[in-house]
N, C-alpha and C. Protein backbone atom coordinates (compact mmCIF):
# COMPACT_ATOMS: atom_id res chain seq x y z
N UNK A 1 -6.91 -12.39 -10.30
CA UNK A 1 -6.23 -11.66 -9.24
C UNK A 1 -5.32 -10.60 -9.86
N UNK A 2 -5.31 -9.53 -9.10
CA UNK A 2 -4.31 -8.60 -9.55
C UNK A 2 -2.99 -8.77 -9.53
N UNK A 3 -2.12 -8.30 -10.59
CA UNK A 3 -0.54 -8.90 -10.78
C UNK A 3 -0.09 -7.74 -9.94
N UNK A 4 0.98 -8.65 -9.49
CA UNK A 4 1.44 -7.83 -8.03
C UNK A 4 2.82 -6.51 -8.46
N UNK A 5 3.03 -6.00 -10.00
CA UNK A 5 3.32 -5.34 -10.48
C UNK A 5 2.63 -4.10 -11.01
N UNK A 6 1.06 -4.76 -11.49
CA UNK A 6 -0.24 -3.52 -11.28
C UNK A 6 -0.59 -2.70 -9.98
N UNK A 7 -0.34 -3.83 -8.65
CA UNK A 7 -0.68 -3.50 -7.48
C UNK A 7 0.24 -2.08 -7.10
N UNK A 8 1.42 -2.56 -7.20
CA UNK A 8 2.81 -2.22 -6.69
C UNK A 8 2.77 -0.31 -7.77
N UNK A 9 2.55 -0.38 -8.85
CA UNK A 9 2.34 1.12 -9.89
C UNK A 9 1.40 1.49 -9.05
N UNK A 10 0.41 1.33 -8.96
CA UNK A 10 -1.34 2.13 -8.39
C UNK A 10 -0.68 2.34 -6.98
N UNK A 11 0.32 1.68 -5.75
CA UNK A 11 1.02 2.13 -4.90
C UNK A 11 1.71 2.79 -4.97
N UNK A 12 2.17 2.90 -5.85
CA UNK A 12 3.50 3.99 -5.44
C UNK A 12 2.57 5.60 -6.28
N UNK A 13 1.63 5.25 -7.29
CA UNK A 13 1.54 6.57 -7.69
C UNK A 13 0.52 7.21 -6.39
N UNK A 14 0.01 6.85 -6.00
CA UNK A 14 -0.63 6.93 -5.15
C UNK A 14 -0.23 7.75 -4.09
N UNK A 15 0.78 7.26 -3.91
CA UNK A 15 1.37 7.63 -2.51
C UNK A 15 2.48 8.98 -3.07
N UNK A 16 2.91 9.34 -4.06
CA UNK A 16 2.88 10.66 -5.04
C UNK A 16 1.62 11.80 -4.97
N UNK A 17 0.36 11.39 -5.16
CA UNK A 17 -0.49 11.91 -5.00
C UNK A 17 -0.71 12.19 -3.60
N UNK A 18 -0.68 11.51 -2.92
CA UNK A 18 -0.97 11.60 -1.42
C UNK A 18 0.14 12.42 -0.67
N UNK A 19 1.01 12.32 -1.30
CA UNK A 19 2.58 13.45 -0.27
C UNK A 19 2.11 14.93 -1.51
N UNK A 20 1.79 15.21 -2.44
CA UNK A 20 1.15 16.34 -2.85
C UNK A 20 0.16 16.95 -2.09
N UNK A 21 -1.11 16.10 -1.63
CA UNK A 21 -2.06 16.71 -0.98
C UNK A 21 -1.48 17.41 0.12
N UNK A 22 -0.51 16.01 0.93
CA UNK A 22 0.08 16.40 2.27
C UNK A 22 1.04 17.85 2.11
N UNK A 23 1.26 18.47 1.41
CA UNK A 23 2.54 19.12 1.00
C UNK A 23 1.55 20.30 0.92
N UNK A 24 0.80 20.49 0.02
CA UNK A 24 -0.53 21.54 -0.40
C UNK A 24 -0.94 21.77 1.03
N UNK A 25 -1.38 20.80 1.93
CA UNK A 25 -2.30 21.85 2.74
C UNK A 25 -0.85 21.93 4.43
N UNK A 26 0.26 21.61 4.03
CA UNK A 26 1.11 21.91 4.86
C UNK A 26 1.59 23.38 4.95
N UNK A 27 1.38 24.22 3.77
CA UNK A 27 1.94 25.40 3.59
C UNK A 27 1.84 26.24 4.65
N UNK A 28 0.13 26.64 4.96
CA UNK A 28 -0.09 27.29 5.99
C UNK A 28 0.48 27.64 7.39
N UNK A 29 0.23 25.92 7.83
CA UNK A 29 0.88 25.38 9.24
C UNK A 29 2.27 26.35 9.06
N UNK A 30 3.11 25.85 7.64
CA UNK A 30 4.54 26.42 7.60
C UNK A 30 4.45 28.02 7.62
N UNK A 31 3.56 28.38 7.20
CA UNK A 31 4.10 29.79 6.94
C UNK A 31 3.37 30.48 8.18
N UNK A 32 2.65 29.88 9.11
CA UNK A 32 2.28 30.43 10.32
C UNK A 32 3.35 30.21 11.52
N UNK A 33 4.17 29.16 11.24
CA UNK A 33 4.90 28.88 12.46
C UNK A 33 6.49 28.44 12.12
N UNK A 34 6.95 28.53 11.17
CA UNK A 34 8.49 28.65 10.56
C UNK A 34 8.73 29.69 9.59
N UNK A 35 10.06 30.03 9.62
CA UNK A 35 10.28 30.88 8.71
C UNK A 35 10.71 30.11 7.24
N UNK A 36 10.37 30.70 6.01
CA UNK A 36 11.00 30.63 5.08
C UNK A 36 12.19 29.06 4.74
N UNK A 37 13.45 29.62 5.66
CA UNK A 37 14.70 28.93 5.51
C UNK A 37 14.66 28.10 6.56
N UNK A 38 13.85 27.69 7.27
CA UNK A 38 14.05 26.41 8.48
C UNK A 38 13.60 25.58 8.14
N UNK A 39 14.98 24.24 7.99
CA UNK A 39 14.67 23.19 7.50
C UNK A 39 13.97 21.92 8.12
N UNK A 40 13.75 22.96 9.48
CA UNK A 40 13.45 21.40 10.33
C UNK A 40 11.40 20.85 9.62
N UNK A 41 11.68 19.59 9.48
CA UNK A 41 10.58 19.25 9.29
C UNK A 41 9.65 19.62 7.82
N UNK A 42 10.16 20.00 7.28
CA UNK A 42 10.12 20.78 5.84
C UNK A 42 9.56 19.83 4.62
N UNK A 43 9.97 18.65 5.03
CA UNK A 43 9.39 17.46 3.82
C UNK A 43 9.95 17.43 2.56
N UNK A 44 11.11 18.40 2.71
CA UNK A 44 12.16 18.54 1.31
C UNK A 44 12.36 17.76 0.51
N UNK A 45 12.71 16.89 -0.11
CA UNK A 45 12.79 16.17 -1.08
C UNK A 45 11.71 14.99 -1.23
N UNK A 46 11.26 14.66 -0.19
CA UNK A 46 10.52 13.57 -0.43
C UNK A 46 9.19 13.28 -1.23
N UNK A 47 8.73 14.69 -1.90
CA UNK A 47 7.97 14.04 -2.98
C UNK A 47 9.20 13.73 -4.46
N UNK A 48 10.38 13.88 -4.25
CA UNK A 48 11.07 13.89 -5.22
C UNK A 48 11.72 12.46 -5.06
N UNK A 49 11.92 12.11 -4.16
CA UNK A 49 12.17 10.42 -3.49
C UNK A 49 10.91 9.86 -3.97
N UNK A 50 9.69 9.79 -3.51
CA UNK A 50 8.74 9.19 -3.90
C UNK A 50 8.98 8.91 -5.07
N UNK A 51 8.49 10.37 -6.10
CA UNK A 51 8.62 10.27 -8.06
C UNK A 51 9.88 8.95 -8.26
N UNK A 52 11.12 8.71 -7.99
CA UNK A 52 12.01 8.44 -8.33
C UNK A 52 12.12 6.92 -7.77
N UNK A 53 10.69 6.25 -6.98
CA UNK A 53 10.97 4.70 -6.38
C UNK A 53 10.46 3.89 -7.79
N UNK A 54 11.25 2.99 -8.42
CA UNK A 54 10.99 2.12 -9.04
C UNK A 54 11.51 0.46 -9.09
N UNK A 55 10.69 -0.60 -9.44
CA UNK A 55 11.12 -1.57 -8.79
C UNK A 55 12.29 -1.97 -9.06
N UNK A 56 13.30 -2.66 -8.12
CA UNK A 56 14.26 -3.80 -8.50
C UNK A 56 13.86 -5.35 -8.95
N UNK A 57 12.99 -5.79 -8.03
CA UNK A 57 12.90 -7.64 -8.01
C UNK A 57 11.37 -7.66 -7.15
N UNK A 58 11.05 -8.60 -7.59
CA UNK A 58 9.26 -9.35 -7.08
C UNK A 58 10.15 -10.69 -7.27
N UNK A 59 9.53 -11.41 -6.01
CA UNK A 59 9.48 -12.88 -5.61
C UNK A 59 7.83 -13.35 -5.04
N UNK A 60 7.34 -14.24 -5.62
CA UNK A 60 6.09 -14.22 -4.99
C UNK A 60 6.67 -15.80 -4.74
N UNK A 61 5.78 -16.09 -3.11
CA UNK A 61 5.26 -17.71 -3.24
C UNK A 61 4.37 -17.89 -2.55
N UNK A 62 3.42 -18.57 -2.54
CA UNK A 62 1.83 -18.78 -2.63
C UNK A 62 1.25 -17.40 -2.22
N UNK A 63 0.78 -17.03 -0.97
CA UNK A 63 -0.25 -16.09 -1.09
C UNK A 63 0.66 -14.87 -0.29
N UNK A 64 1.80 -15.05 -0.79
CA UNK A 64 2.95 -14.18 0.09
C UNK A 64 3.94 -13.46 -1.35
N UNK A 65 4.13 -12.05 -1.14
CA UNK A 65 5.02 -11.73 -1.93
C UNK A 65 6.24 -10.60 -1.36
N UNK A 66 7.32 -10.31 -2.09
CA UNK A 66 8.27 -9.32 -1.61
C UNK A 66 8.41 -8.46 -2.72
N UNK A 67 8.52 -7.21 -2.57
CA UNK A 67 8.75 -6.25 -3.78
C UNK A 67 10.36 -5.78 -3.64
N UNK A 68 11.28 -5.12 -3.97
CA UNK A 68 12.47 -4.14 -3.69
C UNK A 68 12.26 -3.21 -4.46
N UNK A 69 12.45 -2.08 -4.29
CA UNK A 69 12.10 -0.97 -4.74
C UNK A 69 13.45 0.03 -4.21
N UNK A 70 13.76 0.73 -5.12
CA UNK A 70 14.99 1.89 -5.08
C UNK A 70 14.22 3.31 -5.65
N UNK A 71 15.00 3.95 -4.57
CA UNK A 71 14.38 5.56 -4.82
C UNK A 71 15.73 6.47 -4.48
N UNK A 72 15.96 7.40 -5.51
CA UNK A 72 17.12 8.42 -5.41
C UNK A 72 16.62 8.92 -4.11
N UNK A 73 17.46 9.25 -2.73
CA UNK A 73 16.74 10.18 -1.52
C UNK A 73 17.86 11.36 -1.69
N UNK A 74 17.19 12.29 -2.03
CA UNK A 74 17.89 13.40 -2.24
C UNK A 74 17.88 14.56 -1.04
N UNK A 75 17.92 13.98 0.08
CA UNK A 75 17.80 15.08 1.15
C UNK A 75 19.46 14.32 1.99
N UNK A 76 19.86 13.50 1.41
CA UNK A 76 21.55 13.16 1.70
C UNK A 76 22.25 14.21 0.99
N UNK A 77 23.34 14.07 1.59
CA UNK A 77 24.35 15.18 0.79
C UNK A 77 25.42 14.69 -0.43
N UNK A 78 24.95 13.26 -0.56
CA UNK A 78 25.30 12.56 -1.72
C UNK A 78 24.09 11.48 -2.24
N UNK A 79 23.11 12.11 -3.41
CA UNK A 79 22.39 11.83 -3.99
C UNK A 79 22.87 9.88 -3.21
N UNK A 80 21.61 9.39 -3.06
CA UNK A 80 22.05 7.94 -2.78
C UNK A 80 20.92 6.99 -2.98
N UNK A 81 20.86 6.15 -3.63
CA UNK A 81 19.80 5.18 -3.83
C UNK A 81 19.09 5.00 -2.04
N UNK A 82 18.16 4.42 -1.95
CA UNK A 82 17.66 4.13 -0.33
C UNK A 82 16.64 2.61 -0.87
N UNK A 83 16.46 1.67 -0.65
CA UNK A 83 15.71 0.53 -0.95
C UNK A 83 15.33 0.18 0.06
N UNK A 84 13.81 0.15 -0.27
CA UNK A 84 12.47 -0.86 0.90
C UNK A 84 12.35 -2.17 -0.07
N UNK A 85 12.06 -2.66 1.26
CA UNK A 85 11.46 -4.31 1.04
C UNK A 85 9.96 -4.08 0.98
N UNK A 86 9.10 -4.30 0.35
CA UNK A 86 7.73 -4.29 0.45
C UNK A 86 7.30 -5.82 0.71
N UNK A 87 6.72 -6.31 1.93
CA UNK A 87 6.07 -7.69 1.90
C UNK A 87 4.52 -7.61 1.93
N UNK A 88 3.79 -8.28 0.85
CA UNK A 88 2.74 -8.72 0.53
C UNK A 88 2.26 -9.20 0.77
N UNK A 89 0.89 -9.89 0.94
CA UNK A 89 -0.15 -10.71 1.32
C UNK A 89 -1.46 -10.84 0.45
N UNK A 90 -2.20 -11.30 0.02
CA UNK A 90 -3.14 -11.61 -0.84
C UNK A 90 -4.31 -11.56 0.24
N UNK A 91 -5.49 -10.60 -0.48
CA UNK A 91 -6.31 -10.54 0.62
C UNK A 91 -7.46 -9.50 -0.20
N UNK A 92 -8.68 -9.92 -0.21
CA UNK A 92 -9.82 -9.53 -1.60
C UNK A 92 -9.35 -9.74 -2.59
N UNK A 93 -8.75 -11.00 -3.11
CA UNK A 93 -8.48 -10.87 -4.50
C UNK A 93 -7.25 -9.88 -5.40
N UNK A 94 -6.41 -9.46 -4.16
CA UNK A 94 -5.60 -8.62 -4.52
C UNK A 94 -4.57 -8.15 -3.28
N UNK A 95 -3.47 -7.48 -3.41
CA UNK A 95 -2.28 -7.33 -2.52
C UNK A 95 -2.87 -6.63 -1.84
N UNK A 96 -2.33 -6.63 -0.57
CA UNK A 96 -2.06 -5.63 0.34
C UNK A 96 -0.74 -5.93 0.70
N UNK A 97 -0.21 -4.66 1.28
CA UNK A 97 1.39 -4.56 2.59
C UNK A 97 1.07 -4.82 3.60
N UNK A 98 1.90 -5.61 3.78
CA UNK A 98 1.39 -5.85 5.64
C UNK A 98 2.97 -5.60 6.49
N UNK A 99 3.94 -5.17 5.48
CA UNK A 99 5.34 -4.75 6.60
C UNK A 99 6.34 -3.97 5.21
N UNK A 100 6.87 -3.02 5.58
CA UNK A 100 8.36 -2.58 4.79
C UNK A 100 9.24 -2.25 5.62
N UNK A 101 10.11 -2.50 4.74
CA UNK A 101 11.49 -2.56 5.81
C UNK A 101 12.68 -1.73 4.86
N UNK A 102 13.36 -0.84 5.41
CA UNK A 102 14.25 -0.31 4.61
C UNK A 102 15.67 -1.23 4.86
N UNK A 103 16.56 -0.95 3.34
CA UNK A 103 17.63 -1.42 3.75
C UNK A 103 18.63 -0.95 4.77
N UNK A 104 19.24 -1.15 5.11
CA UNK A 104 20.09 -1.11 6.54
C UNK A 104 20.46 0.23 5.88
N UNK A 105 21.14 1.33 6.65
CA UNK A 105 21.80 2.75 6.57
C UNK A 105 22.84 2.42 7.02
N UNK A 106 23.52 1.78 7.73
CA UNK A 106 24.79 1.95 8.38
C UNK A 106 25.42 0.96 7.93
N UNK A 107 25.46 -0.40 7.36
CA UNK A 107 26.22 -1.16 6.54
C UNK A 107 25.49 -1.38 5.37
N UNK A 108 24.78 -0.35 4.57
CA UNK A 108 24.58 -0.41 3.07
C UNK A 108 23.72 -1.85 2.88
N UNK A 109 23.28 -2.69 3.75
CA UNK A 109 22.54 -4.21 3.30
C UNK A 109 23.73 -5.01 3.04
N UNK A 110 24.77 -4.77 3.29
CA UNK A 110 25.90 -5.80 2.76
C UNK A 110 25.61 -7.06 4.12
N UNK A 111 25.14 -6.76 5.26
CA UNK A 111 24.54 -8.01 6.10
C UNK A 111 26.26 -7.82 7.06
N UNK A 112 26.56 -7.20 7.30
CA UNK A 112 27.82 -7.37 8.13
C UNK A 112 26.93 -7.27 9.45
N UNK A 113 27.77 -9.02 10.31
CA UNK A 113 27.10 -8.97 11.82
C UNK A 113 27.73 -8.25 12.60
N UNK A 114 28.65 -7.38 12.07
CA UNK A 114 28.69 -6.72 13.11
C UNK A 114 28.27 -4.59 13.34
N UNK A 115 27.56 -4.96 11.95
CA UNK A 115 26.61 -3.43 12.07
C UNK A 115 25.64 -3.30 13.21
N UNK A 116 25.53 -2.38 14.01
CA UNK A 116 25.13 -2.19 15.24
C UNK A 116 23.56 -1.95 15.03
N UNK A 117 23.15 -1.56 13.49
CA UNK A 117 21.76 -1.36 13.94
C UNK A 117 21.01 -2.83 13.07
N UNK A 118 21.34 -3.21 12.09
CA UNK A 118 21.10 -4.74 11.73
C UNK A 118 21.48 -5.81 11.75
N UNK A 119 22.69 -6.11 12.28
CA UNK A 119 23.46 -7.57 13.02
C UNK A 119 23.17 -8.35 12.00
N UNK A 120 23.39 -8.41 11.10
CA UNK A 120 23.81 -8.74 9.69
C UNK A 120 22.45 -9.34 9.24
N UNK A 121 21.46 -8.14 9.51
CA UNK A 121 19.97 -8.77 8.47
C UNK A 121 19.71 -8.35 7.47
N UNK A 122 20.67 -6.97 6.82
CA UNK A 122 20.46 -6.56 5.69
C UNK A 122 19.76 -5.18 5.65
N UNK A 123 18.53 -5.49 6.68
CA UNK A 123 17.24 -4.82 6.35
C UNK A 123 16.39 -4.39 8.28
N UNK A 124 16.06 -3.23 7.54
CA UNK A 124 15.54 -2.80 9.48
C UNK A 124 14.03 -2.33 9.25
């Protein structure tokens, strides 16, 4: 079976490659229907978020696993780590995702019940 650290590299480069393609044939669309300097919808940093996700922690138990993963998101106005939960499943002999969850934005994952958008789960 594939180690769920091989899985997890061939994912993320992947998905590098895949926000390139997306980015390459976005130009057009952009330069037919925004100007130049309009940021709306622009995809700004996020192949640079992508490059920059590398893991924290893997927990596996039986045919179930969790990844954490941290990525600089540089479209904040203070450079800031951002961490997904990746949950796993075993399925052909090898991982798939079957859910991610980012860490909370409004109480940092510290789990406070009384953050309004995660009621102290950490993770949304």
């Amino acid at each position: 079976m594939q180690a769920i650290e091989h899985f997890m590299r061939e994912l993320l480069a992947a998905r590098v490659s895949e926000e390139e393609r997306i980015l390459e044939s976005w130009i057009p669309f952009r330069r037919r229907f925004f100007t130049p300097d309009c940021a709306w919808d622009n995809r700004e940093g996020t192949l640079q978020m992508l490059r920059s996700e590398e893991f924290d922690s893997v927990s596996v138990l039986d045919s179930k696993a969790n990844v954490i993963t941290s990525a600089t998101n540089p479209s904040r106005s203070v450079l800031q780590k951002q961490r997904l939960r990746y949950h796993l499943t075993v399925a052909e002999n090898s991982w798939r995702v079957w859910h991610v969850e980012i860490e909370c934005p409004n109480c940092g994952g510290r789990g406070d019940r009384t953050c309004i958008i995660c009621h102290g789960n950490h993770w949304v």
